[in-house]
Protein backbone atom coordinates (compact mmCIF):
# COMPACT_ATOMS: atom_id res chain seq x y z
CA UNK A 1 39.57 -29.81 -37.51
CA UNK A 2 42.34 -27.38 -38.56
CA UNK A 3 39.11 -25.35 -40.75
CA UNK A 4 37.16 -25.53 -37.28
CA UNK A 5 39.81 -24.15 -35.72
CA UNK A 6 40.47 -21.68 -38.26
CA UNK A 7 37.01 -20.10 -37.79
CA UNK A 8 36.95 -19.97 -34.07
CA UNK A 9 40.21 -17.54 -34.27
CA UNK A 10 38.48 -15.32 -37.05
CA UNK A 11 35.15 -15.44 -34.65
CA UNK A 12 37.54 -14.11 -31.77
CA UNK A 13 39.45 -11.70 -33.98
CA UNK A 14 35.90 -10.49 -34.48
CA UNK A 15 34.81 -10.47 -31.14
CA UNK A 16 37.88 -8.36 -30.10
CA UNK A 17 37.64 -5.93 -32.55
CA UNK A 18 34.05 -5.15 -31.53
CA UNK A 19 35.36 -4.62 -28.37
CA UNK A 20 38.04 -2.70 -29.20
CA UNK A 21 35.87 -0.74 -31.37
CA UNK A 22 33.04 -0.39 -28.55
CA UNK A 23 35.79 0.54 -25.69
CA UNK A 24 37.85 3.26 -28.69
CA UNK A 25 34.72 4.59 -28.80
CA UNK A 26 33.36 5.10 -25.52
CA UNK A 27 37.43 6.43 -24.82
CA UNK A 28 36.78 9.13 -27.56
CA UNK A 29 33.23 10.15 -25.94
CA UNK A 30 34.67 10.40 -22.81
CA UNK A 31 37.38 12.81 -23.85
CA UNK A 32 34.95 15.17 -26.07
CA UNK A 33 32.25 15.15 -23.13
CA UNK A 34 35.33 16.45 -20.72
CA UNK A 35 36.29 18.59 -23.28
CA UNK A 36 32.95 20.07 -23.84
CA UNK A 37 31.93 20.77 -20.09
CA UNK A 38 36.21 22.41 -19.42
CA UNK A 39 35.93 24.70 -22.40
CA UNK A 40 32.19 25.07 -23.73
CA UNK A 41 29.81 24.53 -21.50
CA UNK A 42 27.94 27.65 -20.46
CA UNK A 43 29.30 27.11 -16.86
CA UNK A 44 32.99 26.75 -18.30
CA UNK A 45 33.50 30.24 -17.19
CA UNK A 46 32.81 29.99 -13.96
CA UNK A 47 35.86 28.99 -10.99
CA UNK A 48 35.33 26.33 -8.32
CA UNK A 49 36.66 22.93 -7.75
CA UNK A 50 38.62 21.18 -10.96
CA UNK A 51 36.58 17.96 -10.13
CA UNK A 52 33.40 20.22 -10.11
CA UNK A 53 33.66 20.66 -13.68
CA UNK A 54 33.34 17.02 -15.05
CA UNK A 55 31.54 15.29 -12.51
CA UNK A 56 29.00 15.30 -10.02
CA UNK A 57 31.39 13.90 -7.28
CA UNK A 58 32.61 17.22 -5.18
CA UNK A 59 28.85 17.93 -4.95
CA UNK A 60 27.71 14.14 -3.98
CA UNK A 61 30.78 14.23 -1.44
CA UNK A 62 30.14 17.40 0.61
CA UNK A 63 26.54 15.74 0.85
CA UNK A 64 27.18 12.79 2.00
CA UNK A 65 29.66 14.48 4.76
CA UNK A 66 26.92 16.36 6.28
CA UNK A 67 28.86 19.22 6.23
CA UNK A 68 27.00 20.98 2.39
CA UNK A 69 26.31 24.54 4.10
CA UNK A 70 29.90 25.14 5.69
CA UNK A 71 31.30 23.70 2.26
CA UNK A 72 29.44 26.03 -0.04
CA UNK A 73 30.25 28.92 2.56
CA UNK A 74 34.12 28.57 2.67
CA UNK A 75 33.58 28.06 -1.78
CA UNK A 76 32.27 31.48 -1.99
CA UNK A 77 35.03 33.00 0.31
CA UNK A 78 37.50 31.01 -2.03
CA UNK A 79 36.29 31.43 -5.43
CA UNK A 80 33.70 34.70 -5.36
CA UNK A 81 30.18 35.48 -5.85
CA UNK A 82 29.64 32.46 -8.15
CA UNK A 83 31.39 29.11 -8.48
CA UNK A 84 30.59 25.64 -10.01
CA UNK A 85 29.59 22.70 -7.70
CA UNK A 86 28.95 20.32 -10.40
CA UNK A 87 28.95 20.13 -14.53
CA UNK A 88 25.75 21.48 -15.07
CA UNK A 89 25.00 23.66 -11.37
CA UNK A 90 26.73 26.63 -9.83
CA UNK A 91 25.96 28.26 -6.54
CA UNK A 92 25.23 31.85 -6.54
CA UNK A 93 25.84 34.00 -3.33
CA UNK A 94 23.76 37.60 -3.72
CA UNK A 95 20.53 38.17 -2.57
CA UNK A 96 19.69 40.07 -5.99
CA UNK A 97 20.17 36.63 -7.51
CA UNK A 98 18.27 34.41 -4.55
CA UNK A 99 15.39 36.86 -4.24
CA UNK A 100 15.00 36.87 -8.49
CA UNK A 101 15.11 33.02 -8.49
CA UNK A 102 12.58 32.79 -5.71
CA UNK A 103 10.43 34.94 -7.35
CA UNK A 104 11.00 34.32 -10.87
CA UNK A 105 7.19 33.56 -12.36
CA UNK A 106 5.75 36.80 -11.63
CA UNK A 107 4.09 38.97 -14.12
CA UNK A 108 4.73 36.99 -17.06
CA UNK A 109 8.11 35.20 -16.14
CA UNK A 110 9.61 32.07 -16.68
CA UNK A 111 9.46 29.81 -13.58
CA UNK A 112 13.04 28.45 -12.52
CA UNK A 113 11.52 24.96 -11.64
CA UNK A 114 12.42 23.13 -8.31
CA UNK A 115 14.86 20.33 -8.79
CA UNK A 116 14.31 16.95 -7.73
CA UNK A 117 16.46 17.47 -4.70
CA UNK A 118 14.13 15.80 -1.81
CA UNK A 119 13.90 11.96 -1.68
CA UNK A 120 9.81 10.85 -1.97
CA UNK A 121 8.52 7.90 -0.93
CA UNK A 122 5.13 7.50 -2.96
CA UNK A 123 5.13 6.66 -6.83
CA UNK A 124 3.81 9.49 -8.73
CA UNK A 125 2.58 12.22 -5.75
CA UNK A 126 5.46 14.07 -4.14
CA UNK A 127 3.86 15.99 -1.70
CA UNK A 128 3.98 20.15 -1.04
CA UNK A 129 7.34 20.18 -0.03
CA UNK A 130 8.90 18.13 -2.92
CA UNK A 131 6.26 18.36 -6.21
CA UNK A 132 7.90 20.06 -8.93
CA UNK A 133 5.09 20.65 -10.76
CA UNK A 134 4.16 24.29 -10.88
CA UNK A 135 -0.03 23.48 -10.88
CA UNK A 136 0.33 20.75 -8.56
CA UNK A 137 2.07 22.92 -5.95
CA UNK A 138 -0.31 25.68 -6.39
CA UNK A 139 -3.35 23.10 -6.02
CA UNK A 140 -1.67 21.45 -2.55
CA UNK A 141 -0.79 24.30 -0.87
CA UNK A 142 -3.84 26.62 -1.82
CA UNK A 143 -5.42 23.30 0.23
CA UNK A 144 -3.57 23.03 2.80
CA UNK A 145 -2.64 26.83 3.32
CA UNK A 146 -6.56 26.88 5.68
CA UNK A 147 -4.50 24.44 7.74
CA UNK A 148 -1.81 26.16 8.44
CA UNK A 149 -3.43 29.84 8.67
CA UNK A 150 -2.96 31.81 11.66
CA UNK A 151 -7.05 31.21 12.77
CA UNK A 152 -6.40 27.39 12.24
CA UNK A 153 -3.32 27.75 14.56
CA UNK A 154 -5.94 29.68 16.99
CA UNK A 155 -8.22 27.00 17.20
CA UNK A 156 -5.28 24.68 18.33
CA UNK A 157 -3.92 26.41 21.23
CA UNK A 158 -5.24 24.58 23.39
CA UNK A 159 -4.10 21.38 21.95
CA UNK A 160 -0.62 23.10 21.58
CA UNK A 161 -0.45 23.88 25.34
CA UNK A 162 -1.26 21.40 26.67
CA UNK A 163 1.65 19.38 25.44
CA UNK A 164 3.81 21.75 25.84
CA UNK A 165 2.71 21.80 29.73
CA UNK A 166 3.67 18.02 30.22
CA UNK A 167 6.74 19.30 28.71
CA UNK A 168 7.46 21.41 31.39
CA UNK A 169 6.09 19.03 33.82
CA UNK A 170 8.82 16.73 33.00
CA UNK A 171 11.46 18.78 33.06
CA UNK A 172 10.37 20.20 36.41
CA UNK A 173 10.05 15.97 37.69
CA UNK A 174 13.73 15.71 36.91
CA UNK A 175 15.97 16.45 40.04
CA UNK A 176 16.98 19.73 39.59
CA UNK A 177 19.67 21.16 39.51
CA UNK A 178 21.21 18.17 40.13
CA UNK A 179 20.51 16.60 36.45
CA UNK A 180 21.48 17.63 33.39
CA UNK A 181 18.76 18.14 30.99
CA UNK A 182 19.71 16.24 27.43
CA UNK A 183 17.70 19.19 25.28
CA UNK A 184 18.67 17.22 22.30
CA UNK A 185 16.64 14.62 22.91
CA UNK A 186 13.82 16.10 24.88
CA UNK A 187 13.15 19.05 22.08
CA UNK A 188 13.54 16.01 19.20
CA UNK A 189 10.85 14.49 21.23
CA UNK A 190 8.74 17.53 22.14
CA UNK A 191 8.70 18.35 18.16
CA UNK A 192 7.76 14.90 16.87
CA UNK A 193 4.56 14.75 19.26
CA UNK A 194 3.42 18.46 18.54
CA UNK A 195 3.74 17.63 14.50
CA UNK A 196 1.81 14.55 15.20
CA UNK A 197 -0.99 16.17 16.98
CA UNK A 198 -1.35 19.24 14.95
CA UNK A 199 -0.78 17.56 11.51
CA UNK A 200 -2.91 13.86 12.27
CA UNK A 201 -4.20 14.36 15.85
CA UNK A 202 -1.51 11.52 16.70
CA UNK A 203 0.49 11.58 19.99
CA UNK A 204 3.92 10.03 19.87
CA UNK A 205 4.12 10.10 23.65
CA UNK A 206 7.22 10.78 24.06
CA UNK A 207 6.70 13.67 26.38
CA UNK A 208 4.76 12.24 28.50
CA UNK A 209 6.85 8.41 28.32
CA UNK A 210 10.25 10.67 29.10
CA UNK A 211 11.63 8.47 26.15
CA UNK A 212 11.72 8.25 22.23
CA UNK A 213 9.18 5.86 20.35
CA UNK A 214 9.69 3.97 17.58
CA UNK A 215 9.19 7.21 15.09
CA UNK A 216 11.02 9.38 16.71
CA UNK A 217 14.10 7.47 17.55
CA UNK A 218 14.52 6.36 13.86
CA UNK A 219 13.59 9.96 12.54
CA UNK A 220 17.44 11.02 12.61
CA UNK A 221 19.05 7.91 11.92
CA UNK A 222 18.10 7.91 8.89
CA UNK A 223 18.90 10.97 8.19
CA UNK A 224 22.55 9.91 6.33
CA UNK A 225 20.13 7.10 4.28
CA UNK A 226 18.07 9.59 3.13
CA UNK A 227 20.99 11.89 1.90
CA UNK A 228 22.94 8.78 0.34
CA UNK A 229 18.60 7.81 -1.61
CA UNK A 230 19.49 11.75 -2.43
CA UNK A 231 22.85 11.73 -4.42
CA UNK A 232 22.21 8.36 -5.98
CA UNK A 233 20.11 10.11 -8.55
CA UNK A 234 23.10 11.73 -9.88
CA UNK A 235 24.69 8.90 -10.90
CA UNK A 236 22.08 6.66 -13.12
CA UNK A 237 24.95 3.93 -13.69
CA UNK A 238 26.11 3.04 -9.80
CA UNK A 239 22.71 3.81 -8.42
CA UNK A 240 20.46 0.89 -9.26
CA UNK A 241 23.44 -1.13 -7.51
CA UNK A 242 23.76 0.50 -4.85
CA UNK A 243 20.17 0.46 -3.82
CA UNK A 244 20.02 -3.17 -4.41
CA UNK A 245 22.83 -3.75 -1.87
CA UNK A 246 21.93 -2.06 1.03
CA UNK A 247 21.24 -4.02 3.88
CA UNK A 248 18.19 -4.48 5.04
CA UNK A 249 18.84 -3.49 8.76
CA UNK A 250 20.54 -0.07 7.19
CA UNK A 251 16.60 0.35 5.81
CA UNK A 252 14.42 -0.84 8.76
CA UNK A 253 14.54 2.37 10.20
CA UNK A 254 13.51 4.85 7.74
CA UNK A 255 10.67 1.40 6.85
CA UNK A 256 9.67 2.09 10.24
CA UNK A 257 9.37 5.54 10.70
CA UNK A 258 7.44 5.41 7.25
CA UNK A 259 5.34 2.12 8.84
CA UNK A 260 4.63 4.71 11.88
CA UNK A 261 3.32 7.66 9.68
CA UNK A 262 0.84 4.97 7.50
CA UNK A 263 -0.38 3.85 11.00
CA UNK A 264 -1.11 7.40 12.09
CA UNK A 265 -2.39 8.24 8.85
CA UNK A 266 -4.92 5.52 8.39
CA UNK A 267 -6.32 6.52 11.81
CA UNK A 268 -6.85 9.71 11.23
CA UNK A 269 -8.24 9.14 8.07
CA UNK A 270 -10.55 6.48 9.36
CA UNK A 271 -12.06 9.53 12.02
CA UNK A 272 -12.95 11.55 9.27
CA UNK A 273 -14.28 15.02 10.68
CA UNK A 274 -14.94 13.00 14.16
CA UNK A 275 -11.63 14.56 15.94
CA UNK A 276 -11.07 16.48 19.37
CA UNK A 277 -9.53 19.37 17.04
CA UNK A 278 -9.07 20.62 14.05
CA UNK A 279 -5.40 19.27 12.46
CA UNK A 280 -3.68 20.13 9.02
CA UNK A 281 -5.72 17.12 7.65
CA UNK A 282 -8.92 18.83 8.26
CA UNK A 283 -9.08 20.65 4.73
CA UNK A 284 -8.13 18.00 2.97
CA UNK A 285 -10.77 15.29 4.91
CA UNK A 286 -13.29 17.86 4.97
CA UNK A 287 -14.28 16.86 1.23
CA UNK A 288 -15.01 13.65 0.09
CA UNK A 289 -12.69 10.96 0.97
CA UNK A 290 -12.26 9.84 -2.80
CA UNK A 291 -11.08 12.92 -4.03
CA UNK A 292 -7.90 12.40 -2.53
CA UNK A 293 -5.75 8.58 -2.79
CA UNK A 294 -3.52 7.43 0.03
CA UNK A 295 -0.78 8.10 -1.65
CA UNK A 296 -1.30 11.51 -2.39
CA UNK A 297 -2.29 12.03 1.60
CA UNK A 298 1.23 10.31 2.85
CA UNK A 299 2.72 11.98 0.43
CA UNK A 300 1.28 15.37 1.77
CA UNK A 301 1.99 13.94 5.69
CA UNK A 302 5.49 13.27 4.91
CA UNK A 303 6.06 16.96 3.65
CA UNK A 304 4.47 18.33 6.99
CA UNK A 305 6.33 15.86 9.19
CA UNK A 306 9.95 16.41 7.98
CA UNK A 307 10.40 19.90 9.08
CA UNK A 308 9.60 18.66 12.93
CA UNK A 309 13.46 18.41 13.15
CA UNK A 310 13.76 22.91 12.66
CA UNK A 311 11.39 23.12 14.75
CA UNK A 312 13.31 21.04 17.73
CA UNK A 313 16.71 22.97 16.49
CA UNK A 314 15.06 26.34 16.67
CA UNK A 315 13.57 25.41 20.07
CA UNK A 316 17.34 24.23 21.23
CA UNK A 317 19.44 26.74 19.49
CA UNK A 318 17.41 29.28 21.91
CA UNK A 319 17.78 27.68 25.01
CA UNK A 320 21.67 27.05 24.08
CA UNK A 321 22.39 30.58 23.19
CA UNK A 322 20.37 32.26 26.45
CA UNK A 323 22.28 29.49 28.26
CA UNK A 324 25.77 30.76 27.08
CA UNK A 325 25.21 34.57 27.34
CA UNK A 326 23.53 35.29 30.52
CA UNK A 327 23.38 38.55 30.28
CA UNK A 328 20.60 38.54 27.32
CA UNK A 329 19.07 35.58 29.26
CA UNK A 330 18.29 37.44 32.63
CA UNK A 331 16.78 40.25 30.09
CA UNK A 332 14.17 38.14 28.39
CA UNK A 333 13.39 36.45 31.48
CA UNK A 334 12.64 39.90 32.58
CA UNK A 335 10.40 40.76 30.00
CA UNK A 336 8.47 37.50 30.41
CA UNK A 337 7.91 37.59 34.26
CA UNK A 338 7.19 41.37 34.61
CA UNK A 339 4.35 40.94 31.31
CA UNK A 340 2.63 37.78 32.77
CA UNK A 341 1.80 37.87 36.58
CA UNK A 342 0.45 33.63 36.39
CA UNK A 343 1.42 30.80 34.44
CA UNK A 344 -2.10 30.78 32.80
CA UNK A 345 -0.91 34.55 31.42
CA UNK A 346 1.54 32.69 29.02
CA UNK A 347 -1.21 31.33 27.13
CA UNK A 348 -2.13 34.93 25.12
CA UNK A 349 -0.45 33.94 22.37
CA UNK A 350 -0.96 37.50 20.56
CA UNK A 351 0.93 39.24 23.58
CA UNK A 352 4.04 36.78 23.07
CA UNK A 353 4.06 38.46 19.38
CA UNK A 354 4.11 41.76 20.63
CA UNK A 355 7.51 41.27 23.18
CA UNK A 356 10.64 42.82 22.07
CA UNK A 357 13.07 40.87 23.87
CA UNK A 358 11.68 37.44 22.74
CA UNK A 359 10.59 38.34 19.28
CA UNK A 360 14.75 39.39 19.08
CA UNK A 361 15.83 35.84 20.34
CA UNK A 362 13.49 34.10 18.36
CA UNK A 363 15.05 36.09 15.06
CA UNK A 364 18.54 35.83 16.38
CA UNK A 365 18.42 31.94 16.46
CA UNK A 366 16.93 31.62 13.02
CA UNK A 367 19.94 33.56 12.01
CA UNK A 368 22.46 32.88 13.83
CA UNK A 369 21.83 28.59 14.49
CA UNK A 370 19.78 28.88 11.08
CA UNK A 371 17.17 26.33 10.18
CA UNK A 372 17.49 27.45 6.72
CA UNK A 373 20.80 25.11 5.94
CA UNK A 374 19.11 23.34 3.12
CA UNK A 375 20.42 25.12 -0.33
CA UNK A 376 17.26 25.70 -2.40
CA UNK A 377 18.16 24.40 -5.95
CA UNK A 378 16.25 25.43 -9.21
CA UNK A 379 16.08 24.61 -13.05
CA UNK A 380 16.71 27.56 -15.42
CA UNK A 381 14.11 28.29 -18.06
CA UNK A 382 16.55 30.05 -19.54
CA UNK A 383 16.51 33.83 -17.36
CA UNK A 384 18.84 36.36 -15.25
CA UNK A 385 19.59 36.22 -11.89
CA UNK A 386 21.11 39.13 -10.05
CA UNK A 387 21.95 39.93 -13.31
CA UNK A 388 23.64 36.81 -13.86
CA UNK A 389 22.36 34.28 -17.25
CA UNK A 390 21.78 31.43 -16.80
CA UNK A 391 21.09 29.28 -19.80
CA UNK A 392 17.88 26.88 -20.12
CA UNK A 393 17.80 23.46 -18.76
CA UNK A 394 21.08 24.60 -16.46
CA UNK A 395 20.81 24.38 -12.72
CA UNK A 396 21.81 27.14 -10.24
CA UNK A 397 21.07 27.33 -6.11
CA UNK A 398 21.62 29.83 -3.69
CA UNK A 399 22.71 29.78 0.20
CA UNK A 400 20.31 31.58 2.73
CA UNK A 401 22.78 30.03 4.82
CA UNK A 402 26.03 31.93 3.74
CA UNK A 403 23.56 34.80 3.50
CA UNK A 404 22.98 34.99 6.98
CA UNK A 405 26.34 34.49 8.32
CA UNK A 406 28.23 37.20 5.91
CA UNK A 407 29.45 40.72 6.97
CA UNK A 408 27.90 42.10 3.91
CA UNK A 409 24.67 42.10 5.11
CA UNK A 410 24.90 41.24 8.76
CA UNK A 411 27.11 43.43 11.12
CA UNK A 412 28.89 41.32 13.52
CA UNK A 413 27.77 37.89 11.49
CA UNK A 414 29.49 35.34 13.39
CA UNK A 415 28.37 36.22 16.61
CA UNK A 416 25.02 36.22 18.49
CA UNK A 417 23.48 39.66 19.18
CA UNK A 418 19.68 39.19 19.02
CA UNK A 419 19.47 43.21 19.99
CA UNK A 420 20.14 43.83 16.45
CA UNK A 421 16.38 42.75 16.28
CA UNK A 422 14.96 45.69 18.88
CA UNK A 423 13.06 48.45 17.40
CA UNK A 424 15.35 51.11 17.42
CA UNK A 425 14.14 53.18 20.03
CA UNK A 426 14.24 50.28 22.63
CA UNK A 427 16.84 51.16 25.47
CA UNK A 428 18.71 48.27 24.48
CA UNK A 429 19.36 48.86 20.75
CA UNK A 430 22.83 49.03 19.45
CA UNK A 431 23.68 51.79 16.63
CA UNK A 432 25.52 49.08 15.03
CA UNK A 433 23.35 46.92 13.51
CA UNK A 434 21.59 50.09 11.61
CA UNK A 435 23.07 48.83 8.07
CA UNK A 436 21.79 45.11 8.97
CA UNK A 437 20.27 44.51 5.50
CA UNK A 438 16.99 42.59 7.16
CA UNK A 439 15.52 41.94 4.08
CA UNK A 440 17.73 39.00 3.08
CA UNK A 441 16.33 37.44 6.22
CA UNK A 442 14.07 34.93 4.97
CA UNK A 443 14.79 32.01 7.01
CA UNK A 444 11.42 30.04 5.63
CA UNK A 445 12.21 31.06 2.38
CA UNK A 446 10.28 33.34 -0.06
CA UNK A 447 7.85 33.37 -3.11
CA UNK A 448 5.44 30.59 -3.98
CA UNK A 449 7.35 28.11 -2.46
CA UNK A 450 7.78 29.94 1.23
CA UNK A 451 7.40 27.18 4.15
CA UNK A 452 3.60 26.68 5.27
CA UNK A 453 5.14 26.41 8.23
CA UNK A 454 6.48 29.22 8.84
CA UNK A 455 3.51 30.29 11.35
CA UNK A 456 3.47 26.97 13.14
CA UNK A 457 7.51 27.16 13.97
CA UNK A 458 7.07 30.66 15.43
CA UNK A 459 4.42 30.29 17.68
CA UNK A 460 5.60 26.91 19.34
CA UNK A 461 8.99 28.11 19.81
CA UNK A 462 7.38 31.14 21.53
CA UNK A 463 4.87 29.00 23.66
CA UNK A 464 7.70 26.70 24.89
CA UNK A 465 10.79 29.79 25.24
CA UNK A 466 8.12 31.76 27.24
CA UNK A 467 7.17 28.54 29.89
CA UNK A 468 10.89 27.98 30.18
CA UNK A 469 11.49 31.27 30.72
CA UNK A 470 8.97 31.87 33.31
CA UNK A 471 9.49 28.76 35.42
CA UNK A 472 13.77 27.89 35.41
CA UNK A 473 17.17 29.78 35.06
CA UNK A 474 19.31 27.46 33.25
CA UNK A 475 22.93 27.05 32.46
CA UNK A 476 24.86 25.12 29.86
CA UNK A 477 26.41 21.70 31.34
CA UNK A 478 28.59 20.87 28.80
CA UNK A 479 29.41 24.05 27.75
CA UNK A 480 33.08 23.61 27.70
CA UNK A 481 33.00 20.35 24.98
CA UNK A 482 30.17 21.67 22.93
CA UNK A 483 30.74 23.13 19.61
CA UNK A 484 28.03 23.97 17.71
CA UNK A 485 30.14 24.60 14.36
CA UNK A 486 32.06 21.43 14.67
CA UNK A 487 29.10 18.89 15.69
CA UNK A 488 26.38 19.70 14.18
CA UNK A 489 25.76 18.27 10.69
CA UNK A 490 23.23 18.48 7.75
CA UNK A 491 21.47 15.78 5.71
CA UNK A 492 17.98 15.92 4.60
CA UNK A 493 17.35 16.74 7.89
CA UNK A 494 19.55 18.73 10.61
CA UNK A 495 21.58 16.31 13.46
CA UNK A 496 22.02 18.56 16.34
CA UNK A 497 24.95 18.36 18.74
CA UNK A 498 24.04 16.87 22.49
CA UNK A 499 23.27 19.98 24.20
CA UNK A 500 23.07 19.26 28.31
CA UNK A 501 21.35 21.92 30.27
CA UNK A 502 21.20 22.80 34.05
CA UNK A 503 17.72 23.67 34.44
CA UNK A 504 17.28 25.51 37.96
CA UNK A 505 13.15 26.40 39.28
CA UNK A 506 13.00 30.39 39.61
CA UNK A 507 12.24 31.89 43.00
CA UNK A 508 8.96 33.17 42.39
CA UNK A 509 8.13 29.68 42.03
CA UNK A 510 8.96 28.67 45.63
């Protein structure tokens, strides 16, 4: 007995000396890895939070805040051109160094590679918007480029107008200008069924319901999910967990906004080139049907239906800013109801281009309430930036955001003056906004990787700006509690602030 017991203490004398040994060791690694990424990493040289340094938590927090952009913005004014926001990334502020990352793979050049930023939701096909690989983004959007050409967006107009008309129709139902317009909500909705129809040939009705389906309604909620999916893959050791203990009523909406998008895919699939239009699907159904698996199609659909939420901001960040400087809006209407003598007019789509006061707004919003919040991260193959190195296998990310609102290449940054966008020999052009460097406005990007959207955005925000425009004055309800700055936050996708406008039918409608 005493021998038996003898041998169990050595066993656990053992036992806690492996331990010991296992929990020394892992101490030690610790230190040297801290060590390593304060004094010697590549990036040691660079400022920015202390935390930043030796773990990925500063970066997953301003995430998961929803408040990235304004984060990154007030870093730069803190620590300079170039800080770190996590062990192995730092954010870089010139455009030298945005427009040389964007563009990096020209003649001869290493490609700095996309980083796996964007949650996906198909095993092994990632879609345009989120595949890494250089030859499968080349392959997707050299197919789906026909789509979204400026003859494919031609051949929809009609398509296009006509939802924006029951739009317009609803808004004029309401009883104005007794009720406040929610734009939030009505632009969220006009968005989600014009990507439906012009991407699938699916209507949402929501426009023509006056109230969100299932899709739309679970689009933004799941917006902080999405983010949270995001950061997760930053930390390999808590994420598995974490997934696995999320309840299942926190992940029934994204399942059903997902469940929505496989209905609406299937049927369009299923109609093959037997549709009432031409949609973004039409290139890639044109061909045989086994060329191309589901997954790689949802994959492909999810990319295209994403963005529907800059569309809706771009669409309310006009209306808001009109509605809070009159002045500028009383000019635009102007322009509008002095070029188009019938409502039928506002369909010439290639006039709309050509108008100075709109074209101005339309700029002035993607600047000023920019749709480009989303930083655009990249992998280093090892190649400068704005003169800056950046060693292989290290990641670095710019802010088109920061961009837009700094004095140094905007005049007057902070505030909204969409005459800076005039030619300058309109009447209304101010001297002041001559050194406006427009060339770091890019708000879909640049390079391979530019938006395919970029088209598509333009042109509806015109369509619906100009019908507005033509048929109310408006005013801002809520204009005294609404803060843009404060309210509005950024995930994967953008969460607006409620925006409630007094819509008021024109005279020459009477």
């Amino acid at each position: 007995m005493k021998d038996y017991f003898i041998e169990k203490m050595h066993d656990f004398a053992s036992c806690s000396m492996l331990l010991t040994g296992f929990a020394v060791t892992a101490f030690v690694s610790i230190i040297i890895r801290v060590l390593y990424l304060l004094y010697l990493h590549p990036y040691a040289k660079y400022p920015g939070p202390k935390i930043a340094a030796i773990s990925d938590a500063w970066w997953g927090y301003q995430w998961l805040s929803g408040r990235y952009p304004w984060a990154i913005e007030a870093s730069f004014k803190k620590y300079g051109d170039v800080f770190r926001i996590a062990p192995n990334e730092i954010a870089i502020f010139p455009f030298e160094a945005h427009q040389d990352m964007l563009l990096s793979g020209r003649n001869g050049s290493a490609t700095f590679i996309k980083t796996d930023i964007h949650p996906t939701f198909t095993p092994g096909e990632l879609g345009v918007f989120a595949e890494r690989d250089i030859e499968k983004h080349r392959s997707s959007k050299q197919v789906l480029s026909r789509a979204f050409s400026l003859a494919a967006h031609k051949n929809q107009d009609t398509a296009l107008h006509s939802i924006v008309d029951g739009f317009i129709h609803q808004i004029e139902a309401k009883k104005l200008p007794e009720d406040d317009v929610n734009v939030t909500e009505w632009f969220g909705w006009l968005a989600a069924d014009l990507i439906g129809e012009m991407s699938i040939g699916h209507s949402f009705e929501n426009v023509s319901s006056g109230r969100a389906n299932v899709f739309i309604r679970n689009f933004f909620v799941t917006a902080p999910l999405t983010n949270l999916l995001t950061v997760l893959t930053r930390f390999p050791c808590m994420g598995p967990l974490v997934r696995w203990n999320i309840p299942r009523k926190t992940l029934k909406p994204l399942v059903d906004v997902l469940d929505e998008l496989k209905t609406g895919l299937k049927e369009r699939v299923s109609q093959g080139s037997s549709v009432k239009h031409n949609d973004y699907f039409t290139p890639l159904l044109q061909q045989n049907k086994s060329v191309y698996s589901e997954d790689f199609l949802f994959s492909q659909l999810t990319a295209i239906v994403i963005p529907l939420e800059a569309v809706a901001s771009l669409m309310q960040s006009i209306v808001t800013c009109l509605g809070l400087h009159q002045d500028i809006l009383k000019k635009v209407q102007a322009e509008i109801r002095t070029n188009f003598a019938t409502w039928e007019d506002l369909e010439e789509a290639d006039v709309l281009q050509g108008l100075p006061w709109l074209s101005a707004v339309v700029n002035e919003s993607l600047r000023f309430h920019t749709i480009a919040t989303f930083p655009q991260p990249r992998v280093s193959p090892g190649g400068v930036i704005g003169g800056y190195y950046i060693p292989k296998g290290c990641r670095v990310q710019s802010s088109t955001f920061s961009m837009f609102r700094s004095e140094r290449y905007f005049k007057k940054a902070r505030e909204y003056h969409p005459e800076r966008w005039l030619p300058p020999s309109h009447a209304d052009y101010d001297n002041i906004f001559d050194n406006d460097n427009r060339a770091v406005f890019q708000p879909f990007s640049m390079g391979p990787r530019k938006c395919l959207g970029f088209v598509t955005a333009d042109r509806q925000a015109r369509a619906v700006i100009s019908k507005l425009l033509w048929k109310f004055d408006w005013e801002i309800g809520n204009a005294s509690d609404l803060d843009w700055e404060r309210d509005m936050k950024v995930y994967q996708v953008t969460v607006r602030p409620t925006v409630l406008v007094k819509f008021k039918p024109c005279r020459h409608q009477d």
